[in-house]
N, C-alpha and C. Protein backbone atom coordinates (compact mmCIF):
# COMPACT_ATOMS: atom_id res chain seq x y z
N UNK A 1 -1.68 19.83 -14.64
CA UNK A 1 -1.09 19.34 -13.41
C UNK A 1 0.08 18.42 -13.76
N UNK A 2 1.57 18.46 -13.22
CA UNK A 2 2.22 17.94 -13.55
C UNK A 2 2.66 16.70 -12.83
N UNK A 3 3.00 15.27 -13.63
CA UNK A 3 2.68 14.51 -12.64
C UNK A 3 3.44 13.98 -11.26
N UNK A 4 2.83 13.34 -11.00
CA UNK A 4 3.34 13.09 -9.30
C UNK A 4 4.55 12.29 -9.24
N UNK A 5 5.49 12.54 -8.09
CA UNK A 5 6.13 11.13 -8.22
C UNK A 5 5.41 10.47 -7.04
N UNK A 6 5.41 9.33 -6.88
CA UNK A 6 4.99 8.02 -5.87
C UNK A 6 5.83 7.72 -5.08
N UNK A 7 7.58 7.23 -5.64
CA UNK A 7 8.22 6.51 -4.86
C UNK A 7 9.74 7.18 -5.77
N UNK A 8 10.79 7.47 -4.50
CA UNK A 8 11.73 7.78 -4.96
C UNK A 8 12.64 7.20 -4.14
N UNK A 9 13.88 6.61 -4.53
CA UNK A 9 15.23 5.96 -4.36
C UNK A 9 16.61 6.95 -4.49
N UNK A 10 16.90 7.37 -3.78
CA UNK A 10 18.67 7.87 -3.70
C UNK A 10 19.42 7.43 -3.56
N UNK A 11 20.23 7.40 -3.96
CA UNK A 11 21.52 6.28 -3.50
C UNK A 11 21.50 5.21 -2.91
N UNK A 12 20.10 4.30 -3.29
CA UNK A 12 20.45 2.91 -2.26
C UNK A 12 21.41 2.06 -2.89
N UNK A 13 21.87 1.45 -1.70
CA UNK A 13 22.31 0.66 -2.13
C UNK A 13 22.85 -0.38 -0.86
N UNK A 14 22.84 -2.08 -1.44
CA UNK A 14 23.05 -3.06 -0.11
C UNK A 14 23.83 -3.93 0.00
N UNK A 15 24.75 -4.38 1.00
CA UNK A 15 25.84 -5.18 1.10
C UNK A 15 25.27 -6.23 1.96
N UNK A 16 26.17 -7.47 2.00
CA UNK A 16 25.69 -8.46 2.79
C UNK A 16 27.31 -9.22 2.84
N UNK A 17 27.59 -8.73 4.09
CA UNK A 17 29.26 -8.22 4.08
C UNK A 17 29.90 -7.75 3.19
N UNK A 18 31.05 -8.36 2.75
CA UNK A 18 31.62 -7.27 1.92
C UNK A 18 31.52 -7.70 0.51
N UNK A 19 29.98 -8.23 -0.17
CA UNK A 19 29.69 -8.05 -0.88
C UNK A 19 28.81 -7.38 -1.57
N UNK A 20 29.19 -6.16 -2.78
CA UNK A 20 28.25 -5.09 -3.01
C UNK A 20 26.94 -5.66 -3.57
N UNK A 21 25.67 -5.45 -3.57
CA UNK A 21 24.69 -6.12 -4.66
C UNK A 21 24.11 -4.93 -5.28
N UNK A 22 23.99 -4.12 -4.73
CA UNK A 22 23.35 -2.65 -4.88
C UNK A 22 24.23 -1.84 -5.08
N UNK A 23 24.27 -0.75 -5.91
CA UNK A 23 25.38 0.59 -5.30
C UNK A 23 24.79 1.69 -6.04
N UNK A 24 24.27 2.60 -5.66
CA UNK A 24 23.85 4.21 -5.16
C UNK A 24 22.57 3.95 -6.75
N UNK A 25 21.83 3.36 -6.48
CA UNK A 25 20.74 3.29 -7.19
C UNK A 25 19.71 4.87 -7.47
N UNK A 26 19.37 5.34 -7.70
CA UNK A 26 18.33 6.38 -7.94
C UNK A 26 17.74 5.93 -9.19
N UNK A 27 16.21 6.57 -8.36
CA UNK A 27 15.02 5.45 -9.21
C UNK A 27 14.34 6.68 -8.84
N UNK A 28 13.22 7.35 -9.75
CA UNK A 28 12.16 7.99 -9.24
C UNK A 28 10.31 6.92 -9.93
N UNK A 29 9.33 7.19 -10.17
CA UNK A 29 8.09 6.55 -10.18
C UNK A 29 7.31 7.62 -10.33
N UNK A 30 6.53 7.43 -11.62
CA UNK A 30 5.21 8.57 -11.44
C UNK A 30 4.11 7.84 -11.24
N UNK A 31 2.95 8.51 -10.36
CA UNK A 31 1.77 7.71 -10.51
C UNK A 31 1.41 6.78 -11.60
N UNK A 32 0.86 5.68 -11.46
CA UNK A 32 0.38 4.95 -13.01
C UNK A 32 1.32 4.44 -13.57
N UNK A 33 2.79 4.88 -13.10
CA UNK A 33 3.42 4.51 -14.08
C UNK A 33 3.57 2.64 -14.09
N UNK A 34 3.83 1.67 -15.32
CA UNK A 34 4.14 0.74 -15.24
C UNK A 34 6.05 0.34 -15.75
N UNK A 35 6.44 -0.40 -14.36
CA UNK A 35 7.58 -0.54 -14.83
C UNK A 35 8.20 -1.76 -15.14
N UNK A 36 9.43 -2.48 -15.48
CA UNK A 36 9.79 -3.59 -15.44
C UNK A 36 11.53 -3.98 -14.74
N UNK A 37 11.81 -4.60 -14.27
CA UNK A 37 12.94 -5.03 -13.61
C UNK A 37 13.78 -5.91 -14.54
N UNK A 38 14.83 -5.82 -14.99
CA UNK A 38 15.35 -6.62 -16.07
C UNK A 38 16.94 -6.81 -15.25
N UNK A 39 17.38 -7.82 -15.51
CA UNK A 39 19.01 -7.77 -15.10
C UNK A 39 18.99 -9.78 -14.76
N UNK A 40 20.40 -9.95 -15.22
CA UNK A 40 21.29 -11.29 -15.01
C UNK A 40 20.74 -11.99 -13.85
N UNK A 41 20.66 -13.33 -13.63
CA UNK A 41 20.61 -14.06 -12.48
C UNK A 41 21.85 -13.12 -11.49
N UNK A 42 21.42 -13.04 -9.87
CA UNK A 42 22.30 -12.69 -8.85
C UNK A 42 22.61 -11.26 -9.17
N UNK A 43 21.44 -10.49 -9.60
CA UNK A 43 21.74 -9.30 -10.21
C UNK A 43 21.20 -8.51 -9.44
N UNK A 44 20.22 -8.38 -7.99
CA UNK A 44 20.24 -8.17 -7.03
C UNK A 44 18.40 -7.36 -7.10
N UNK A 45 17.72 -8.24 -8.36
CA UNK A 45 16.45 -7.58 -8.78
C UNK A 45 15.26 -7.64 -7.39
N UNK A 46 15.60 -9.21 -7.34
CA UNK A 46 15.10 -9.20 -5.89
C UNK A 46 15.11 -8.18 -4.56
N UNK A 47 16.33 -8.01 -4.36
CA UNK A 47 16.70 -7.50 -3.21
C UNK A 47 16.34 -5.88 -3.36
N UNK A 48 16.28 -5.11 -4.39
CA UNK A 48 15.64 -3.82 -5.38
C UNK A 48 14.44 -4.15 -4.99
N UNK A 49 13.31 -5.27 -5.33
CA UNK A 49 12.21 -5.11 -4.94
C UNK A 49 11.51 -5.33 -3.31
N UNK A 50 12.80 -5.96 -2.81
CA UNK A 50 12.30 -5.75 -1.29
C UNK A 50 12.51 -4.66 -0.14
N UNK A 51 13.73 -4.03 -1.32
CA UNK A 51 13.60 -2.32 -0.66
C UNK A 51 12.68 -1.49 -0.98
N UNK A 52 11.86 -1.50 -2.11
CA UNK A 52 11.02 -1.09 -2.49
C UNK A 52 9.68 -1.00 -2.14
N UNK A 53 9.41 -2.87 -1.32
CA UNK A 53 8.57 -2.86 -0.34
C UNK A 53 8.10 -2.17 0.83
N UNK A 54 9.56 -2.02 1.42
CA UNK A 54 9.58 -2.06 2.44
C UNK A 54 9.64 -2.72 3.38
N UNK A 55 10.33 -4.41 2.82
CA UNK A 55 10.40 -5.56 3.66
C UNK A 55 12.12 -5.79 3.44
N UNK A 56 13.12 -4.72 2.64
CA UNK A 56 14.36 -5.48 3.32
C UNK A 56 14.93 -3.98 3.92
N UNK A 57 15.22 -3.12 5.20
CA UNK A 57 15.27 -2.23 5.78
C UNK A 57 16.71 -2.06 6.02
N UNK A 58 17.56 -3.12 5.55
CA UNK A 58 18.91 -3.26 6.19
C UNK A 58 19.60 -2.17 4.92
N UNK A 59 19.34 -1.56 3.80
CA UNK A 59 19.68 -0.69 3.17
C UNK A 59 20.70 0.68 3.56
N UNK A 60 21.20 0.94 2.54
CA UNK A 60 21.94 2.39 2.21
C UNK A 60 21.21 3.62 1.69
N UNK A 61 20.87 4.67 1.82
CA UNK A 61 20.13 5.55 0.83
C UNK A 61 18.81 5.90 1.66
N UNK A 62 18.51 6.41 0.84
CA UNK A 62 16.88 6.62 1.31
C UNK A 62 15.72 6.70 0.13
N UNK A 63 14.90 5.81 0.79
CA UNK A 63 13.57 5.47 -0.11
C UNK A 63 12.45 6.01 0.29
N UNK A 64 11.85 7.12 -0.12
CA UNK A 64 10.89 7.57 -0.21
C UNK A 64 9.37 7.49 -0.56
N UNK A 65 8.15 7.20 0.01
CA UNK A 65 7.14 6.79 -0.55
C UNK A 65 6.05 8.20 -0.58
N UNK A 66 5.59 8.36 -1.35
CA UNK A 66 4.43 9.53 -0.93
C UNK A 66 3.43 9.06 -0.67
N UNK A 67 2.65 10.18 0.24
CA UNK A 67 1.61 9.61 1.26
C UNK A 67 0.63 9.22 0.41
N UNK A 68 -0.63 8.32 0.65
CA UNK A 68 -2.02 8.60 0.28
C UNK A 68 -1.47 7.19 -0.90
């Protein structure tokens, strides 16, 4: 069985006027998998993990979760 993905990212990406923090991100996730977030202060790791949530919605792209 080959494995699953969980959560997939296309092109997000987020501004907060006309400043870029994000730009056209693609990310895919396999079940189980463990990952890590690495990048500079103001590097927008945060704002990556609250699209990811599903708690910052004001996004570009589309984020995908699979069911279950």
């Amino acid at each position: 069985m080959p494995p699953q993905i969980i959560m997939s990212l296309q092109d997000v990406g987020r501004k907060y006027g006309d400043k870029t923090v994000l730009d056209e991100i693609n990310l895919s996730f396999y079940y189980g998998a463990k990952i890590g977030i690495v990048g500079e202060n103001v590097a927008g790791k945060t704002t990556l993990l609250r699209i990811m949530a599903g708690v910052e919605k004001e996004h570009l792209g589309e984020c995908q979760i699979a069911k279950g």
